[in-house]
N, C-alpha and C. Protein backbone atom coordinates (compact mmCIF):
# COMPACT_ATOMS: atom_id res chain seq x y z
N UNK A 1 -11.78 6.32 29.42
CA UNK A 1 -10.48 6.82 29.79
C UNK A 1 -10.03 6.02 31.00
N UNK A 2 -9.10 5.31 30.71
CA UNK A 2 -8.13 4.50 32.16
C UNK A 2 -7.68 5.33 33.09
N UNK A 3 -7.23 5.05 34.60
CA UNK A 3 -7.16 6.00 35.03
C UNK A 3 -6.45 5.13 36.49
N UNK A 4 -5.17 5.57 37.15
CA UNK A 4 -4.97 4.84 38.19
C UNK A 4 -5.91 4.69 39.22
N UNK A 5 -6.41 6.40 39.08
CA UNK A 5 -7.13 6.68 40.40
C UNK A 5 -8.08 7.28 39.49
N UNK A 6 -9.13 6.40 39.40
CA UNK A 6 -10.47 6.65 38.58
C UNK A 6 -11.17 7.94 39.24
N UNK A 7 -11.81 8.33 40.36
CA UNK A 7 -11.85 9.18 41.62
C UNK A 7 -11.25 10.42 40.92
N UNK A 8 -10.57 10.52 41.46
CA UNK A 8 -9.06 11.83 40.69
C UNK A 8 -9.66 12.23 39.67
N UNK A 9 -9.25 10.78 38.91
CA UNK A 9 -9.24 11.42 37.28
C UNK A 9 -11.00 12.14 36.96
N UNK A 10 -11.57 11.60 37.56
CA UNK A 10 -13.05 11.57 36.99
C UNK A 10 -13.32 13.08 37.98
N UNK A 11 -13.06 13.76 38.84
CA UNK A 11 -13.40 14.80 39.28
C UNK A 11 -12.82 15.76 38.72
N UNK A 12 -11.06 15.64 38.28
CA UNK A 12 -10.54 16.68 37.21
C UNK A 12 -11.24 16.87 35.77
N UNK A 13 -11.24 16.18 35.16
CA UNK A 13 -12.18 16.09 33.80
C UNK A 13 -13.64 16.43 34.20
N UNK A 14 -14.37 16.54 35.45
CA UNK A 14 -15.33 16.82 35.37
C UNK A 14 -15.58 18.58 35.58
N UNK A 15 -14.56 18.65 36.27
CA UNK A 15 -14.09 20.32 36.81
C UNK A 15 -13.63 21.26 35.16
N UNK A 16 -12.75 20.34 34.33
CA UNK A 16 -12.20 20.48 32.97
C UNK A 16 -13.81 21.04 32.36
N UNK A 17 -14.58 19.76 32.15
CA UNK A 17 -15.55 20.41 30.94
C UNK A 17 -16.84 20.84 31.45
N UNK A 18 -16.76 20.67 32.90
CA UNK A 18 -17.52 21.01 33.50
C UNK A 18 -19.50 19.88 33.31
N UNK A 19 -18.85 19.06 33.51
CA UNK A 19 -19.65 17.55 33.74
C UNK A 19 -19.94 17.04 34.90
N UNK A 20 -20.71 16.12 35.29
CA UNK A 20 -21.37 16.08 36.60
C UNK A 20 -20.39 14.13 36.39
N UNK A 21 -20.68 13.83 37.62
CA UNK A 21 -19.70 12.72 37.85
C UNK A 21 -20.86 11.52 38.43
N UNK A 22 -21.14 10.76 37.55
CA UNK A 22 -22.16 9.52 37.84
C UNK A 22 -21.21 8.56 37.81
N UNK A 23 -21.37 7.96 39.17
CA UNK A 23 -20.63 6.92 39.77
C UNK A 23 -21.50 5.63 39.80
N UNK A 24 -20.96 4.81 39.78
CA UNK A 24 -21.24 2.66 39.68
C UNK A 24 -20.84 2.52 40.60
N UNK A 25 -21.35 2.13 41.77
CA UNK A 25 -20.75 1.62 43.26
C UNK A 25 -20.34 0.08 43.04
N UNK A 26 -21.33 -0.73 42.61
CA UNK A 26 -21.17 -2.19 42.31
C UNK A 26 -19.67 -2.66 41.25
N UNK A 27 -19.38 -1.47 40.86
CA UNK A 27 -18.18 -1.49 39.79
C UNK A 27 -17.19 -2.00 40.21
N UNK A 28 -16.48 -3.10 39.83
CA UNK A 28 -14.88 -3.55 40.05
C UNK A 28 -13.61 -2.22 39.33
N UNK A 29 -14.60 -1.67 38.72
CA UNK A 29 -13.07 -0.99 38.08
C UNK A 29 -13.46 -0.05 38.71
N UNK A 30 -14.22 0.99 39.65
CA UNK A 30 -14.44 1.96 39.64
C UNK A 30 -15.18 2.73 38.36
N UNK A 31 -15.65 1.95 37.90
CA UNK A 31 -16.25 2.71 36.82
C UNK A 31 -17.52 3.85 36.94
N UNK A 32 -17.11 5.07 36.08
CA UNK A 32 -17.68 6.21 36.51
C UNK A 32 -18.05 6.89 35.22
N UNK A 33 -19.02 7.62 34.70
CA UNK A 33 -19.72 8.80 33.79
C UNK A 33 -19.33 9.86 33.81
N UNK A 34 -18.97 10.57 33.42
CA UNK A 34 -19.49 11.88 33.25
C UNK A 34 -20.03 12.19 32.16
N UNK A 35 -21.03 13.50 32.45
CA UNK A 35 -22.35 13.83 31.79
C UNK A 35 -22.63 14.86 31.99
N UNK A 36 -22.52 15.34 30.67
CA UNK A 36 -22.71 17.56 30.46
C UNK A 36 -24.07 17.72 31.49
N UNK A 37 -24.05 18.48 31.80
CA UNK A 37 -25.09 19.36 33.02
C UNK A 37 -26.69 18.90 32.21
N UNK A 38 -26.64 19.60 31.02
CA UNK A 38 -27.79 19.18 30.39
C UNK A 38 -28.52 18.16 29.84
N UNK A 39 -27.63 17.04 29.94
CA UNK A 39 -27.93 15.72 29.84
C UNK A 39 -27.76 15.05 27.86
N UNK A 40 -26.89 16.60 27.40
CA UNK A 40 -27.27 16.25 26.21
C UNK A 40 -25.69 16.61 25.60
N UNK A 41 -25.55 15.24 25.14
CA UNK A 41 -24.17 15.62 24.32
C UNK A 41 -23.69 14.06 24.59
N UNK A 42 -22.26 14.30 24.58
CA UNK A 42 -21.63 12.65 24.28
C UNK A 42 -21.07 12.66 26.16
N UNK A 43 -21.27 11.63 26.58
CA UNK A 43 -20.48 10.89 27.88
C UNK A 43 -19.10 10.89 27.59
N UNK A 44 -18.59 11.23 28.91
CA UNK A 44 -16.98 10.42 28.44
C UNK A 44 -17.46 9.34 29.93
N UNK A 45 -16.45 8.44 29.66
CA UNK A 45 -16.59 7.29 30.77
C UNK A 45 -14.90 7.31 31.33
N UNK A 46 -14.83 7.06 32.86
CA UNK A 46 -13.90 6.74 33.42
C UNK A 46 -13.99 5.42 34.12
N UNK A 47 -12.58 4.69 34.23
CA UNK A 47 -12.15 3.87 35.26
C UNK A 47 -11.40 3.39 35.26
N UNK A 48 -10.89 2.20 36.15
CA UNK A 48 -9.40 2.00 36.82
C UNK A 48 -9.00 1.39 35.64
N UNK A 49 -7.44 1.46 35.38
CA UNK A 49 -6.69 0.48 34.14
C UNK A 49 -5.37 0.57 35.12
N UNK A 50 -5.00 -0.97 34.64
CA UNK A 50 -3.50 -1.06 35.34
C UNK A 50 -2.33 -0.85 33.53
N UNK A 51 -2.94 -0.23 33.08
CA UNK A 51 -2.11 -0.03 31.51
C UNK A 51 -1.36 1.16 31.81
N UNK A 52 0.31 1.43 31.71
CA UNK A 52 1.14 2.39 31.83
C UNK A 52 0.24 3.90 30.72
N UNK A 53 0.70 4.98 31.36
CA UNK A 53 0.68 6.39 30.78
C UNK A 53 1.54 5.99 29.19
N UNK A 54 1.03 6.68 28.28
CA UNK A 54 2.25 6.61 26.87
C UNK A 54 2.76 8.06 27.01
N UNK A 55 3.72 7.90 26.59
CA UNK A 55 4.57 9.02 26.09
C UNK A 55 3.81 9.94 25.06
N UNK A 56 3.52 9.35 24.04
CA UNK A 56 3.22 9.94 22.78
C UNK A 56 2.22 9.11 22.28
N UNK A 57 0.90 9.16 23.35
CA UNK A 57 -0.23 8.32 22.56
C UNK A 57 -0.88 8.56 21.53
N UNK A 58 -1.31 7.39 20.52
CA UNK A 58 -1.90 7.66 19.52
C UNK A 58 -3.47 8.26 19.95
N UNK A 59 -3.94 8.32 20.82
CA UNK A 59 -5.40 9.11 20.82
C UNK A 59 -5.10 9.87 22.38
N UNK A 60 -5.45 11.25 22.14
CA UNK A 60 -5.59 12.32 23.22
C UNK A 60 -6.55 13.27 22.74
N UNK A 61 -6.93 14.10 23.54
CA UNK A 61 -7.66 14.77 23.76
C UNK A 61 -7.21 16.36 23.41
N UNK A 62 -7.81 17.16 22.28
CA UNK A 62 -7.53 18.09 21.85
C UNK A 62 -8.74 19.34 22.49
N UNK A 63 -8.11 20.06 23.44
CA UNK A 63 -9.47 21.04 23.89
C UNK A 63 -9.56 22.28 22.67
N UNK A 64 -10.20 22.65 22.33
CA UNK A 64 -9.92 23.80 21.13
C UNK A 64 -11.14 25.06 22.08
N UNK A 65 -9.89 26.19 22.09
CA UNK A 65 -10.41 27.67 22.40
C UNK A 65 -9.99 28.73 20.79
N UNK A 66 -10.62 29.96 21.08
CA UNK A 66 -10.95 30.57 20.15
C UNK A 66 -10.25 31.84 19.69
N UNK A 67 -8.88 32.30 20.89
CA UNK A 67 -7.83 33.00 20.83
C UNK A 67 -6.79 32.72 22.00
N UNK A 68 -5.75 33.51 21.48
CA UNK A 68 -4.66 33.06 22.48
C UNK A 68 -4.73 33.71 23.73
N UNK A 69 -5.48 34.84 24.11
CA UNK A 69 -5.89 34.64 25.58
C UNK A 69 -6.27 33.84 25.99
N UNK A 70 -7.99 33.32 25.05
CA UNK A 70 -8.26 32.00 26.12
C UNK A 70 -7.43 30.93 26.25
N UNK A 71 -6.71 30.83 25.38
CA UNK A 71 -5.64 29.52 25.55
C UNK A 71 -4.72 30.13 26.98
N UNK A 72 -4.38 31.01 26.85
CA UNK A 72 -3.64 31.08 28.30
C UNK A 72 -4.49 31.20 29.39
N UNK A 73 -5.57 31.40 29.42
CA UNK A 73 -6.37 31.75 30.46
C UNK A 73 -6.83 30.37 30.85
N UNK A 74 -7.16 29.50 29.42
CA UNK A 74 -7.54 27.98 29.81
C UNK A 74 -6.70 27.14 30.79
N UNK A 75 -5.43 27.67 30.10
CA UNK A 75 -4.30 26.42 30.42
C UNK A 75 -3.69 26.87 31.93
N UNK A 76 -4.05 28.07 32.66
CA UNK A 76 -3.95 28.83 33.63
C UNK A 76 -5.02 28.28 34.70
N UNK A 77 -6.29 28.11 34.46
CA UNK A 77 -7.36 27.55 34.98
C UNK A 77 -7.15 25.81 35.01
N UNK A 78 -6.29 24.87 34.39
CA UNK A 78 -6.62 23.82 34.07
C UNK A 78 -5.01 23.37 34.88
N UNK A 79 -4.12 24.59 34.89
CA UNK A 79 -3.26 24.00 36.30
C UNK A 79 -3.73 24.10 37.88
N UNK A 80 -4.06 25.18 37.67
CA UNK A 80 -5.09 25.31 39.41
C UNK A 80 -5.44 24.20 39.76
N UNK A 81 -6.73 23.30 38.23
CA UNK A 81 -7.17 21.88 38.77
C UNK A 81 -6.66 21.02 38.98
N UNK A 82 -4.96 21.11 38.66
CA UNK A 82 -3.98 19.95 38.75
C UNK A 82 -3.63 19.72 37.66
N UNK A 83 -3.77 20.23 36.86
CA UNK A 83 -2.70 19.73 35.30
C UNK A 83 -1.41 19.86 35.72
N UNK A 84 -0.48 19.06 35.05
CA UNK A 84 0.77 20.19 34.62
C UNK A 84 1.33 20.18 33.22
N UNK A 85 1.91 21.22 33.08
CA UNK A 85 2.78 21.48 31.66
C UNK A 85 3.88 20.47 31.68
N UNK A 86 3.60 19.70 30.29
CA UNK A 86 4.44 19.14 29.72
C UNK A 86 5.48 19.67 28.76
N UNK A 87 6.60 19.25 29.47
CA UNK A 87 7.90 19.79 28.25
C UNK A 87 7.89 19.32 27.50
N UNK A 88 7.77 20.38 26.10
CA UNK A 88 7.91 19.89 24.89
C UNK A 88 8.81 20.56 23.89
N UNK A 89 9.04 20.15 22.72
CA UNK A 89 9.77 20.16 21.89
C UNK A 89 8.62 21.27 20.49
N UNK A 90 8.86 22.32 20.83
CA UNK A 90 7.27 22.97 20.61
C UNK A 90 7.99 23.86 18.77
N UNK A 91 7.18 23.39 17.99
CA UNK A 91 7.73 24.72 16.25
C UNK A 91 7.29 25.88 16.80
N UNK A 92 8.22 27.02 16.27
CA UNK A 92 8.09 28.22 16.68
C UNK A 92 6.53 28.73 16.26
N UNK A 93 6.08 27.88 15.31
CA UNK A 93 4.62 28.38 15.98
C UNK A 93 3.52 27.44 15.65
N UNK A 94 3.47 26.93 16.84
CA UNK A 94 2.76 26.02 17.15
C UNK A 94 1.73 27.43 17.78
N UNK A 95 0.68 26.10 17.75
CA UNK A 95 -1.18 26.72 17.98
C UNK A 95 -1.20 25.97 19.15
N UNK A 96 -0.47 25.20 20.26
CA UNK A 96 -1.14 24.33 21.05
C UNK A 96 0.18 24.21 21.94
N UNK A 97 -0.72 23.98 23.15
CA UNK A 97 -0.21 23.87 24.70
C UNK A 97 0.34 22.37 24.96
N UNK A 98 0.93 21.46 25.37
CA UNK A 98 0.68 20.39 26.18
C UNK A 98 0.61 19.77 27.31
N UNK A 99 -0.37 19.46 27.95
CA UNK A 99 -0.98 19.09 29.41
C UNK A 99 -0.65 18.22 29.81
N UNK A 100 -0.64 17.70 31.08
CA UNK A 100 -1.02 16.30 31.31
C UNK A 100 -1.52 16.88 32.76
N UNK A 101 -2.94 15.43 32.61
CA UNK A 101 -3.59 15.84 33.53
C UNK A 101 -3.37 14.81 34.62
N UNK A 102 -4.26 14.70 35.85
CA UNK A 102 -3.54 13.75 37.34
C UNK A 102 -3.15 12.82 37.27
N UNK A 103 -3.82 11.92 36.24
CA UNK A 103 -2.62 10.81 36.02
C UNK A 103 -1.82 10.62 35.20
N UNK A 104 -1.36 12.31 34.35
CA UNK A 104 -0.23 11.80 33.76
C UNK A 104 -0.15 11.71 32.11
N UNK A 105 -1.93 11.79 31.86
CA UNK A 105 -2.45 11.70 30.52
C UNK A 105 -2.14 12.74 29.44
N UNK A 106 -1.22 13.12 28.66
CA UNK A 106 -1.60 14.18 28.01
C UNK A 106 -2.50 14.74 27.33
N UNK A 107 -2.56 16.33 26.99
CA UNK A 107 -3.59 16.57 25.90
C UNK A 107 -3.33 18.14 25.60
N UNK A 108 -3.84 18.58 24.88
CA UNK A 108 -3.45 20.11 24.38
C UNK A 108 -4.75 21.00 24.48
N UNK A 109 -4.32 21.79 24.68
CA UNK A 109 -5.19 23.07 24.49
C UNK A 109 -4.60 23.92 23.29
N UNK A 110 -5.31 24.08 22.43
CA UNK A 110 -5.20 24.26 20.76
C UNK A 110 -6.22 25.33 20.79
N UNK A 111 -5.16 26.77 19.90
CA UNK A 111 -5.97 28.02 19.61
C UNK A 111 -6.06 28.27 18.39
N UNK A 112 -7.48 27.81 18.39
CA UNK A 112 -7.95 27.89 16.76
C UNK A 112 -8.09 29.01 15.79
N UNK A 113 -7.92 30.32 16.02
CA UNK A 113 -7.70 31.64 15.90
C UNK A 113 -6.14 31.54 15.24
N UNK A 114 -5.76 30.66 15.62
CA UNK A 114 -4.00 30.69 14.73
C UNK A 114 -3.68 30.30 13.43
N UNK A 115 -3.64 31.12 12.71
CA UNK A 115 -3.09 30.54 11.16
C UNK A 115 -1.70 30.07 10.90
């Protein structure tokens, strides 16, 4: 994940899924890990990109909760960390939120409980 401020980004997403933040000091990009508590699951990787935010990128990040409380409760918890709500153009029933997180990145919080 690119990131202006690799730092930022890599402590919000780590606060998000709740991942520990392994840092590269020797790194030119700032390049940084994160890594589930238990050491077991997939990495996401952060660091610096001078590549603009998209509007409507082809790959984001879909968080999926399990009713529409937790979706409000998520997306309630995930502005505290600095998200903000993105205006959108939303179908009257849509299953999903849209975010963007510190730098700007979007992504949704999607309640899978919705038919």
């Amino acid at each position: 994940m690119g990131a202006d401020d690799a730092d930022r980004a890599a402590a919000f997403w780590a606060e998000v899924l709740g991942y520990e933040v392994v840092k590269f000091p020797d790194s030119s990009d700032d390049f940084t890990i994160l890594v589930p508590p238990d050491r077991v699951g997939t990495r996401i990787a952060v660091h610096r990109s001078v590549t603009p935010v998209q509007e409507r990128p082809r790959v984001h990040l879909d968080l999926v909760v399990d009713s529409p409380a937790e979706q409000s409760s998520e997306v309630d918890r995930l502005v505290e960390l600095g998200a903000t709500r993105v205006p959108w153009d939303y179908p009257a029933d849509a299953d999903y939120v849209v975010l963007a997180d510190t730098e700007g990145n979007r992504f949704c919080i999607v309640d899978a409980s919705h038919s």
